[in-house]
C-alpha atoms as a PDB file:
ATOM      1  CA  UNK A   1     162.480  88.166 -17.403  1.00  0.00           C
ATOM      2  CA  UNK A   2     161.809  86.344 -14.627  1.00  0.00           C
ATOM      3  CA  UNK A   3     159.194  83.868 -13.897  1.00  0.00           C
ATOM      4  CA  UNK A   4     156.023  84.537 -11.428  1.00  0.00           C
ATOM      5  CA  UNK A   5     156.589  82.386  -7.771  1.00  0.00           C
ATOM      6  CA  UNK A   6     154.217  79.444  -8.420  1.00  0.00           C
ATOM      7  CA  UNK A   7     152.649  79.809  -5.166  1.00  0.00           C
ATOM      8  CA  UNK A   8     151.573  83.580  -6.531  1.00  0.00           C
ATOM      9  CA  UNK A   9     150.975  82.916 -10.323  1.00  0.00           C
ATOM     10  CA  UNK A  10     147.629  81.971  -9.552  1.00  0.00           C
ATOM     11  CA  UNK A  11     146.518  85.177  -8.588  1.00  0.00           C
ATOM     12  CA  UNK A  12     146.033  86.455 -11.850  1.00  0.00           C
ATOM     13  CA  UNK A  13     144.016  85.730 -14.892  1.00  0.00           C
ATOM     14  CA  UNK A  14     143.432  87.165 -18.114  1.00  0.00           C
ATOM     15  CA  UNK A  15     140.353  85.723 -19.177  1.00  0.00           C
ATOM     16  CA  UNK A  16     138.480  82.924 -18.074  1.00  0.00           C
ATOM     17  CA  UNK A  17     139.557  79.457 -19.789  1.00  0.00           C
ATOM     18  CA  UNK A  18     137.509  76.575 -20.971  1.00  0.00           C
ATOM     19  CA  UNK A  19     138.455  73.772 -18.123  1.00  0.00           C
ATOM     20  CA  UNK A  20     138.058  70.055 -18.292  1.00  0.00           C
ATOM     21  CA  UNK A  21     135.250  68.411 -16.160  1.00  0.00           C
ATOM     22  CA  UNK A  22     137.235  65.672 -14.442  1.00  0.00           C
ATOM     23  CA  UNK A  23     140.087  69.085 -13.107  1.00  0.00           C
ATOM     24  CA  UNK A  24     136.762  71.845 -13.083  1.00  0.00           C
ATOM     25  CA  UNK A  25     137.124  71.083  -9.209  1.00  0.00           C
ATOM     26  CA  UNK A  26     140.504  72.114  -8.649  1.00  0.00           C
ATOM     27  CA  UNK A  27     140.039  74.728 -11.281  1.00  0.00           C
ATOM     28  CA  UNK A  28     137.016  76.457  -9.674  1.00  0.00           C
ATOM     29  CA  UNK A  29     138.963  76.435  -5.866  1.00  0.00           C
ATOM     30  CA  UNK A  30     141.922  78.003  -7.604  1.00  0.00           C
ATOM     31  CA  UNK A  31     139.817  80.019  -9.844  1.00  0.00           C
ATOM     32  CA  UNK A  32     138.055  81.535  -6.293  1.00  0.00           C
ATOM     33  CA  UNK A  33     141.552  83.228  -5.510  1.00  0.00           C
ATOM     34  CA  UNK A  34     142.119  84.578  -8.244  1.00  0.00           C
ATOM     35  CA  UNK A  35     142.036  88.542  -9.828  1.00  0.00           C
ATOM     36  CA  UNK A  36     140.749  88.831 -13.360  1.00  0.00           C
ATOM     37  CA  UNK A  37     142.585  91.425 -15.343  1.00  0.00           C
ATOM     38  CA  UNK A  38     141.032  93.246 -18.355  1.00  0.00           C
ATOM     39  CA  UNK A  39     142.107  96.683 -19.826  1.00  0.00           C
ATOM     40  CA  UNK A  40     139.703  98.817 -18.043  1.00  0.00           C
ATOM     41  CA  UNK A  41     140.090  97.062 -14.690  1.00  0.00           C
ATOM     42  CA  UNK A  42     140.482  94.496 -11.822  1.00  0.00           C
ATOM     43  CA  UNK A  43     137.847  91.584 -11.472  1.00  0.00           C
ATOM     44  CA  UNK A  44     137.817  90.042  -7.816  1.00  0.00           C
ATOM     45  CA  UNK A  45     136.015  86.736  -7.301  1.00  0.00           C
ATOM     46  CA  UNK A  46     133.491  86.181  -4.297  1.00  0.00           C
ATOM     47  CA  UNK A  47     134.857  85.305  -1.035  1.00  0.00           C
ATOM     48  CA  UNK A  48     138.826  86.112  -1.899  1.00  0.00           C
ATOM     49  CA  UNK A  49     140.801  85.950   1.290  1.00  0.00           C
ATOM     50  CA  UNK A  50     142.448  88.718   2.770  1.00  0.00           C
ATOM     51  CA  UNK A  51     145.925  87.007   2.042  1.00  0.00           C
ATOM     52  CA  UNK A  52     145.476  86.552  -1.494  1.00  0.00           C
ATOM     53  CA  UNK A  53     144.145  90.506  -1.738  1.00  0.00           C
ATOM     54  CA  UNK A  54     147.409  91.733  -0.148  1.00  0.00           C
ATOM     55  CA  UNK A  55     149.124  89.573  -2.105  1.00  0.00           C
ATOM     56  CA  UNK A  56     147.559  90.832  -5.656  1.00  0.00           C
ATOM     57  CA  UNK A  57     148.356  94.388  -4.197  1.00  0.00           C
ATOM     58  CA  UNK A  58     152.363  93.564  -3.681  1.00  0.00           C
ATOM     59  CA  UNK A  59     152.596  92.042  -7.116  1.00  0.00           C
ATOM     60  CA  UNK A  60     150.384  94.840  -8.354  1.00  0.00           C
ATOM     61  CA  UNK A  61     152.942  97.190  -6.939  1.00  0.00           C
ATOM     62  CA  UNK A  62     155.724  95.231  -8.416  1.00  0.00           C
ATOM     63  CA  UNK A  63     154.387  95.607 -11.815  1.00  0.00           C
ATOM     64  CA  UNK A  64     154.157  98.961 -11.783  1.00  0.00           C
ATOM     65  CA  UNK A  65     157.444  99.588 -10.870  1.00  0.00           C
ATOM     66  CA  UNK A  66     158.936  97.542 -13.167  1.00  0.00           C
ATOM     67  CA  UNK A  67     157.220  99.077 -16.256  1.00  0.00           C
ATOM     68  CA  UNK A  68     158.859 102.135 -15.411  1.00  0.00           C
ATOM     69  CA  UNK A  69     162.053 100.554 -16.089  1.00  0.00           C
ATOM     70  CA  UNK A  70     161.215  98.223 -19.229  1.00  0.00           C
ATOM     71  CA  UNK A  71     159.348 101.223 -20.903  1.00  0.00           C
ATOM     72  CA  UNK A  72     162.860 103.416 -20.689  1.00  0.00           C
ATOM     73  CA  UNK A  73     164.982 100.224 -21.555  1.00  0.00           C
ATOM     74  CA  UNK A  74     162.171  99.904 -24.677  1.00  0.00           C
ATOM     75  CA  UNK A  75     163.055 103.119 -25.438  1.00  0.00           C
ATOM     76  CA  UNK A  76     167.108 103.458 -25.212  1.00  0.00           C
ATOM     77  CA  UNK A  77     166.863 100.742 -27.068  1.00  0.00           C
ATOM     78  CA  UNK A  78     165.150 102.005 -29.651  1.00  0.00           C
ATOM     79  CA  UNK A  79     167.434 105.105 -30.155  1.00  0.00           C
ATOM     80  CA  UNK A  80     170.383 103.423 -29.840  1.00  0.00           C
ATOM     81  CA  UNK A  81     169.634 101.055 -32.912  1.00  0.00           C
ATOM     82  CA  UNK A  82     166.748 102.931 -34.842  1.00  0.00           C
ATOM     83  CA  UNK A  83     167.492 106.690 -34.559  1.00  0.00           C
ATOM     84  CA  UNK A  84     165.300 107.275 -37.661  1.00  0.00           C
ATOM     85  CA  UNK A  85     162.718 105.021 -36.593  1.00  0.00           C
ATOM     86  CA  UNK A  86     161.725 104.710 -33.261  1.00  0.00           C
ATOM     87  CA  UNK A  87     159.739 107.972 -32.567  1.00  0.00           C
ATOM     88  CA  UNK A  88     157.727 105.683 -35.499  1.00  0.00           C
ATOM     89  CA  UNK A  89     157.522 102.878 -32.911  1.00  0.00           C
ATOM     90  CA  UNK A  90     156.471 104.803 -30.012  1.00  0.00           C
ATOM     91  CA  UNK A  91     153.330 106.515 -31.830  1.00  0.00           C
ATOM     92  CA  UNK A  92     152.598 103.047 -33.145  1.00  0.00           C
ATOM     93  CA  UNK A  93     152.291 101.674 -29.593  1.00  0.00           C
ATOM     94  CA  UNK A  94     150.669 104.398 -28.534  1.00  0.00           C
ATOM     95  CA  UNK A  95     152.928 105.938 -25.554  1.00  0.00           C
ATOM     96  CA  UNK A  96     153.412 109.807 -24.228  1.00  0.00           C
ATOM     97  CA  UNK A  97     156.880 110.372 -25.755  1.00  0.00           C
ATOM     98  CA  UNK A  98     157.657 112.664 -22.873  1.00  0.00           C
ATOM     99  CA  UNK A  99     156.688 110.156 -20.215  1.00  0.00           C
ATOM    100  CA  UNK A 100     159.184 107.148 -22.337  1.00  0.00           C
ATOM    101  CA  UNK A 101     162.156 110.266 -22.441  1.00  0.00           C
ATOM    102  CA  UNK A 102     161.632 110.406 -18.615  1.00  0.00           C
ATOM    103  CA  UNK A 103     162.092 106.877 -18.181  1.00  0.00           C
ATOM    104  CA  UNK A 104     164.842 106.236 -20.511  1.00  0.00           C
ATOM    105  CA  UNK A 105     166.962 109.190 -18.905  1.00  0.00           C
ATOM    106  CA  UNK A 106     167.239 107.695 -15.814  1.00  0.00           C
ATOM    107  CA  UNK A 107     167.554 103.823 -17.177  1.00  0.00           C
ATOM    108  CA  UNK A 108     170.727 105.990 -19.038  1.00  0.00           C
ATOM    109  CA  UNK A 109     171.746 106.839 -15.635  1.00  0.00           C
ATOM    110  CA  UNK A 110     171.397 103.225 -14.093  1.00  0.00           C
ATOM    111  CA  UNK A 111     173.197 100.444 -15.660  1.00  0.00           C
ATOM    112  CA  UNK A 112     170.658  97.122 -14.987  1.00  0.00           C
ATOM    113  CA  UNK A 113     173.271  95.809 -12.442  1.00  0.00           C
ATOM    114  CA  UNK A 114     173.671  99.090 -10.683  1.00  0.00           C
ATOM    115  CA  UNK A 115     169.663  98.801  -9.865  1.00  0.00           C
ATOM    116  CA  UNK A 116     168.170  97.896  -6.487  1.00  0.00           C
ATOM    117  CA  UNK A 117     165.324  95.479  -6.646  1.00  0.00           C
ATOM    118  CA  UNK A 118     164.304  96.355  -3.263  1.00  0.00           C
ATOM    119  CA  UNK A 119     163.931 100.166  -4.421  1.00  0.00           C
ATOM    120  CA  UNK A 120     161.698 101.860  -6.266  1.00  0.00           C
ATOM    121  CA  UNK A 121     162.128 103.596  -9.935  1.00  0.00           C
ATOM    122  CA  UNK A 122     161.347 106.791  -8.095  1.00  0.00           C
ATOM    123  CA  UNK A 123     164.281 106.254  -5.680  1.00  0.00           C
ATOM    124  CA  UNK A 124     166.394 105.757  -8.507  1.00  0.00           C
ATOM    125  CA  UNK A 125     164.431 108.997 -10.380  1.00  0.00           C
ATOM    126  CA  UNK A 126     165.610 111.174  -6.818  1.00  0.00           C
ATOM    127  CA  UNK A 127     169.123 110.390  -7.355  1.00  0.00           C
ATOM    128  CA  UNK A 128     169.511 110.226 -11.588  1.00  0.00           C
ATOM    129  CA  UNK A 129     171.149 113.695 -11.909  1.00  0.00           C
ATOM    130  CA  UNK A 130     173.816 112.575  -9.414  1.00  0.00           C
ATOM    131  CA  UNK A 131     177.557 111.776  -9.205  1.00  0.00           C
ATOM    132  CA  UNK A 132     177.699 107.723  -9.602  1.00  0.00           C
ATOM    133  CA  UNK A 133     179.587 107.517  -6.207  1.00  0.00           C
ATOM    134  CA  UNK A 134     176.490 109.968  -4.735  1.00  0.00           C
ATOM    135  CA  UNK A 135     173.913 107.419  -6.074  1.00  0.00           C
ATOM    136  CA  UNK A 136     175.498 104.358  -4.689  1.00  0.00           C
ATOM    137  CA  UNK A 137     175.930 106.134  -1.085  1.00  0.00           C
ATOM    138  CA  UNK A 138     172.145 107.190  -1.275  1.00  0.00           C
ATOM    139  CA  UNK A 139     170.999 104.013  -2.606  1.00  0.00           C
ATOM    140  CA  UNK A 140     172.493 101.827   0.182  1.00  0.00           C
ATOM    141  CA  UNK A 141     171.198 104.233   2.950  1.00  0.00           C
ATOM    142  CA  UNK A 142     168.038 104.098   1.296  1.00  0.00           C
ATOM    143  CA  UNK A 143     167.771  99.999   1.315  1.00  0.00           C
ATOM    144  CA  UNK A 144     169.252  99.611   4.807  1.00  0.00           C
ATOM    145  CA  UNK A 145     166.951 102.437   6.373  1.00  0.00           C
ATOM    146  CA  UNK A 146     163.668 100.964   4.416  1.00  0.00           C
ATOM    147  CA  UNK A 147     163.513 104.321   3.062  1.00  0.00           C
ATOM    148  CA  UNK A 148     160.698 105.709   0.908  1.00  0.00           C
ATOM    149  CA  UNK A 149     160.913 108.373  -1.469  1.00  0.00           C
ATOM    150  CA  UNK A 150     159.938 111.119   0.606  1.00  0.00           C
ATOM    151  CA  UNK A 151     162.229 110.035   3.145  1.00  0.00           C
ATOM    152  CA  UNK A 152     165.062 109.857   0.888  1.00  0.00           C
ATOM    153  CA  UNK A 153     164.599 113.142  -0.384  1.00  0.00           C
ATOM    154  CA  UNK A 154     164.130 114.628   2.577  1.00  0.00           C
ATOM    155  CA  UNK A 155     167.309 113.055   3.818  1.00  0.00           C
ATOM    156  CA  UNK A 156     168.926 114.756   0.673  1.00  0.00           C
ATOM    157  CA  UNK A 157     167.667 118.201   1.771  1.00  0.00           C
ATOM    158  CA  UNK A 158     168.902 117.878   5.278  1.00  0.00           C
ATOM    159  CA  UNK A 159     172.446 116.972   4.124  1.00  0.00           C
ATOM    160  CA  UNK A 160     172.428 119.631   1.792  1.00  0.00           C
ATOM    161  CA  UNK A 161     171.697 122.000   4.472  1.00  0.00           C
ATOM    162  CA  UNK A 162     173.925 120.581   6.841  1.00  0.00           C
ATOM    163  CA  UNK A 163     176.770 121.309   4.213  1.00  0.00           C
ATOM    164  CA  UNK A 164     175.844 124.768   3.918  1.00  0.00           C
ATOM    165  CA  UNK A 165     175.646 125.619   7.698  1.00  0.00           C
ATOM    166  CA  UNK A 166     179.337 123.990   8.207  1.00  0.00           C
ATOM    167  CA  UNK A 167     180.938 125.849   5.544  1.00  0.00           C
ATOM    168  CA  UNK A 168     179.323 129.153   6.972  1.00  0.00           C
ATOM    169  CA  UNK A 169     176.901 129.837   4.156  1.00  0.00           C
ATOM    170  CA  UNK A 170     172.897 129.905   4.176  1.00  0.00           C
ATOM    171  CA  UNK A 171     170.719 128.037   1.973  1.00  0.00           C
ATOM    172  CA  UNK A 172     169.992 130.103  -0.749  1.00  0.00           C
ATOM    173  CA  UNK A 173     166.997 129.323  -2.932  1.00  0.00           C
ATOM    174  CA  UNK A 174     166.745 130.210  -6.429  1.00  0.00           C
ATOM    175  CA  UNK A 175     163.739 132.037  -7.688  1.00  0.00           C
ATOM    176  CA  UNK A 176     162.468 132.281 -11.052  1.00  0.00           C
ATOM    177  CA  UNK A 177     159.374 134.097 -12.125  1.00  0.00           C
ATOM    178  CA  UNK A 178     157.410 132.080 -14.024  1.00  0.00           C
ATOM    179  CA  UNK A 179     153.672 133.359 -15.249  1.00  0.00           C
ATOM    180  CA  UNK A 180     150.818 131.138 -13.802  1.00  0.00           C
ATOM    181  CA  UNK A 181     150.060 129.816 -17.461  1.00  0.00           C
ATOM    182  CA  UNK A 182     153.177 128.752 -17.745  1.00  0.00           C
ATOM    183  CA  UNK A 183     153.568 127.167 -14.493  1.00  0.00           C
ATOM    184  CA  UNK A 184     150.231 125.471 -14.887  1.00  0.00           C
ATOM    185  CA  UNK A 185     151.348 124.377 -18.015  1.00  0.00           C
ATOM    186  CA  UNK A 186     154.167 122.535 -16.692  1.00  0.00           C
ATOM    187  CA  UNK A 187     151.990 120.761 -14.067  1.00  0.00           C
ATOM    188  CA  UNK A 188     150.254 119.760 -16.322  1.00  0.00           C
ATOM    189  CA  UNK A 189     152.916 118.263 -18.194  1.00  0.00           C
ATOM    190  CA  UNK A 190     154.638 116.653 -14.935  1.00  0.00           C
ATOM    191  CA  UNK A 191     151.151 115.444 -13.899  1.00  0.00           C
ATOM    192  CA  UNK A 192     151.638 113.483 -17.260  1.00  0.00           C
ATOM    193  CA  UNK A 193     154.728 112.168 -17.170  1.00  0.00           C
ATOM    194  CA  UNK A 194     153.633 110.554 -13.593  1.00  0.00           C
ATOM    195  CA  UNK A 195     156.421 112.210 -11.971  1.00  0.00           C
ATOM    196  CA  UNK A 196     156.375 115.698  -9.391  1.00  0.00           C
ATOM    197  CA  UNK A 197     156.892 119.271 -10.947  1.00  0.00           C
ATOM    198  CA  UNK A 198     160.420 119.363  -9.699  1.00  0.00           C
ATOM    199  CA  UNK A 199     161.948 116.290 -11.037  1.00  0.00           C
ATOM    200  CA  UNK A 200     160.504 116.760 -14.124  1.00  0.00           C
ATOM    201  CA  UNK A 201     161.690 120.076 -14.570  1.00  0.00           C
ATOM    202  CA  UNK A 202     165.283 119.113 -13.717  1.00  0.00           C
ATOM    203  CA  UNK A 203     164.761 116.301 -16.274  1.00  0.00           C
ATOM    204  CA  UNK A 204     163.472 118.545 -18.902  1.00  0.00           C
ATOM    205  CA  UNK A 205     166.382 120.928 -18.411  1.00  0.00           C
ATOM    206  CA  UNK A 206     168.812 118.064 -17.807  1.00  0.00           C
ATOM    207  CA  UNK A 207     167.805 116.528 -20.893  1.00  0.00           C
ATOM    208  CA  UNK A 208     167.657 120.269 -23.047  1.00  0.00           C
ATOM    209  CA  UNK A 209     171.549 121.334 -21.751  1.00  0.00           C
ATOM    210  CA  UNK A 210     172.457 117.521 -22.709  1.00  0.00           C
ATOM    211  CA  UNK A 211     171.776 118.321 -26.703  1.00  0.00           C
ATOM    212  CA  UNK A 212     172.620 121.788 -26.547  1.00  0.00           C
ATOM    213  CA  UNK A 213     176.110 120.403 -25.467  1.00  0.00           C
ATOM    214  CA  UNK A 214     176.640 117.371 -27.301  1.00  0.00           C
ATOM    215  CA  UNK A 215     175.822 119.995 -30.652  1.00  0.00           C
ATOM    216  CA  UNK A 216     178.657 122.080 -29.340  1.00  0.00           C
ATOM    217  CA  UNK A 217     180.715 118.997 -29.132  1.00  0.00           C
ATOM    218  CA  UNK A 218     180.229 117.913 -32.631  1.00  0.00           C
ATOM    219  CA  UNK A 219     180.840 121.337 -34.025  1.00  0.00           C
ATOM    220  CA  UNK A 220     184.213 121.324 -31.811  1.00  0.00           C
ATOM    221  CA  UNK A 221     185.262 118.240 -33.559  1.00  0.00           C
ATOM    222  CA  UNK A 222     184.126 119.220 -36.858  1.00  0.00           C
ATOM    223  CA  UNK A 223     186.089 122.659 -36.277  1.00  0.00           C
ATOM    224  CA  UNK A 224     189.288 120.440 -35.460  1.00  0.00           C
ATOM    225  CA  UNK A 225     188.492 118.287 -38.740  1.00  0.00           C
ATOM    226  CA  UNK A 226     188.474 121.835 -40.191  1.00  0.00           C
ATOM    227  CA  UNK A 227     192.159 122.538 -38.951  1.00  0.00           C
ATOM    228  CA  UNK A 228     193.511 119.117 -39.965  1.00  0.00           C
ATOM    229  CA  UNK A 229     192.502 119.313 -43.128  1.00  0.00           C
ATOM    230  CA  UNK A 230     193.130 123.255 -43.810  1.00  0.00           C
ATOM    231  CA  UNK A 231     196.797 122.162 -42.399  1.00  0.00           C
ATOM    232  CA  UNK A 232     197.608 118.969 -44.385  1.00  0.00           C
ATOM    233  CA  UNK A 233     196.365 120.527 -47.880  1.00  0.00           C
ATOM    234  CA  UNK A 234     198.617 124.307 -47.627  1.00  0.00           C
ATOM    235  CA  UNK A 235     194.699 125.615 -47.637  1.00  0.00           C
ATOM    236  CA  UNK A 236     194.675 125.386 -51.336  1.00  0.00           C
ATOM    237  CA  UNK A 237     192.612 124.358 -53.564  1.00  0.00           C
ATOM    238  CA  UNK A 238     189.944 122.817 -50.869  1.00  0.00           C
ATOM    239  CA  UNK A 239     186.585 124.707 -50.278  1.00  0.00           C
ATOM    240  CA  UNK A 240     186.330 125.333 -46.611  1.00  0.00           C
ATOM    241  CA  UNK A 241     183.977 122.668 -44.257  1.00  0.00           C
ATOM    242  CA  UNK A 242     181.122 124.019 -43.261  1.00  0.00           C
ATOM    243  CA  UNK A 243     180.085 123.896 -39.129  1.00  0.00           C
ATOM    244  CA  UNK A 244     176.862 123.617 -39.633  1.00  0.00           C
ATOM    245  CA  UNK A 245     174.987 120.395 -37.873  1.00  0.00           C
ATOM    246  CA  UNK A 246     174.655 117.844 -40.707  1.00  0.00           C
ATOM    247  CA  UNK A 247     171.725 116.642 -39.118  1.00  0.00           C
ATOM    248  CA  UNK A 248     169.833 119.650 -40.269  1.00  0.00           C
ATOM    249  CA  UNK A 249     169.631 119.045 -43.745  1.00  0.00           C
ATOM    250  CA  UNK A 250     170.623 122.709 -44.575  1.00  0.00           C
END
């Protein structure tokens, strides 16, 4: 993790600090443009400059934006090396589970060296469910152009409709009836997660086909397994091997 620019490190403070009386000069003048940060809130001193409160605002933004991406490496991490653990961990720290599968999905998406700094997580959200090759085009047009995440996903739209007018065919949109419960439901859900209703129901449906299909994967090998063994043994003699998921207990 990288360390704070001196010149901007100053800016926050956790608590105040007992301070010396021969450096309580210095400390007070620094201590003037500083932001106090506590759990419920931001503590601004009397008479901060203008500078140093745009300056608190970029790092505050920078934070932010960050956590989105440590909280879904925190939690790859933690499946990847303590599958019967972790959803342990996350209670214990006290975090929406839904919110962490968000994040992790699209840190799954994005290697760390794949990931532009001078992006958002949300641009990188837009473009998770992509092609790699589609992400990298979208993610440089996005940096050069300055875009923000409206603007890249309203580039996305236009493309997409260009596409359909030059291969003769008119955007069709897919309708689902969905009862207002239900659809309040999900807002409710997306609201959340701190993501829009759409992403996170092409996350939630992304991630729901992904388990479905890695199941059917496992039984496909296990039904192989099944062959092989049937083949090398004459089928005598060997009970048969059962297709259900071992991870079922049954």
């Amino acid at each position: 993790m990288s360390k704070l620019d001196p010149a901007q490190s100053v800016l926050f403070r956790r608590r105040a600090e007992a301070v010396p009386r021969k450096s309580r000069g210095v400390s007070e003048e620094r201590q003037s443009n500083q932001v106090l940060t506590t759990k419920v809130g931001l503590q601004f001193p009397a008479g901060l400059t203008f500078e140093n409160w745009e300056s608190a605002g970029r790092q505050l933004s920078g934070i932010v934006n960050s956590t989105s991406w440590w909280l879904g490496d925190w939690l790859v991490y933690g499946k990847d090396h303590y599958s019967d653990r972790y959803e342990r961990g996350v209670r214990a720290a006290g975090l929406q589970y839904q919110t962490l599968r968000n994040y992790a999905w699209v840190s799954r998406r994005f290697a760390i060296n794949r990931r532009r700094g001078a992006l958002s997580f949300q641009h990188h959200a837009e473009l998770a469910s992509r092609p790699v090759e589609e992400q990298e085009r979208w993610l440089d047009q996005a940096e050069q152009q300055g875009w923000s995440t409206k603007q890249l996903r309203r580039a996305m739209r236009l493309e997409r409709g260009d596409e359909a007018r030059e291969v003769g065919q008119a955007a069709a949109t897919r309708q689902l009836a969905v009862p207002d419960s239900r659809l309040q439901w999900w807002h409710k859900a997306a609201a959340e997660s701190g993501v829009e209703l759409e992403q996170w129901v092409l996350a939630t449906l992304d991630s729901a086909a992904e388990q479905i299909l890695e199941k059917l994967a496992a039984e496909e090998i296990l039904e192989k397994l099944q062959e092989q063994a049937g083949g090398a043994s004459g089928g005598a003699g060997r009970p048969p091997v059962s297709l259900s998921d071992p991870r079922r207990g049954e």
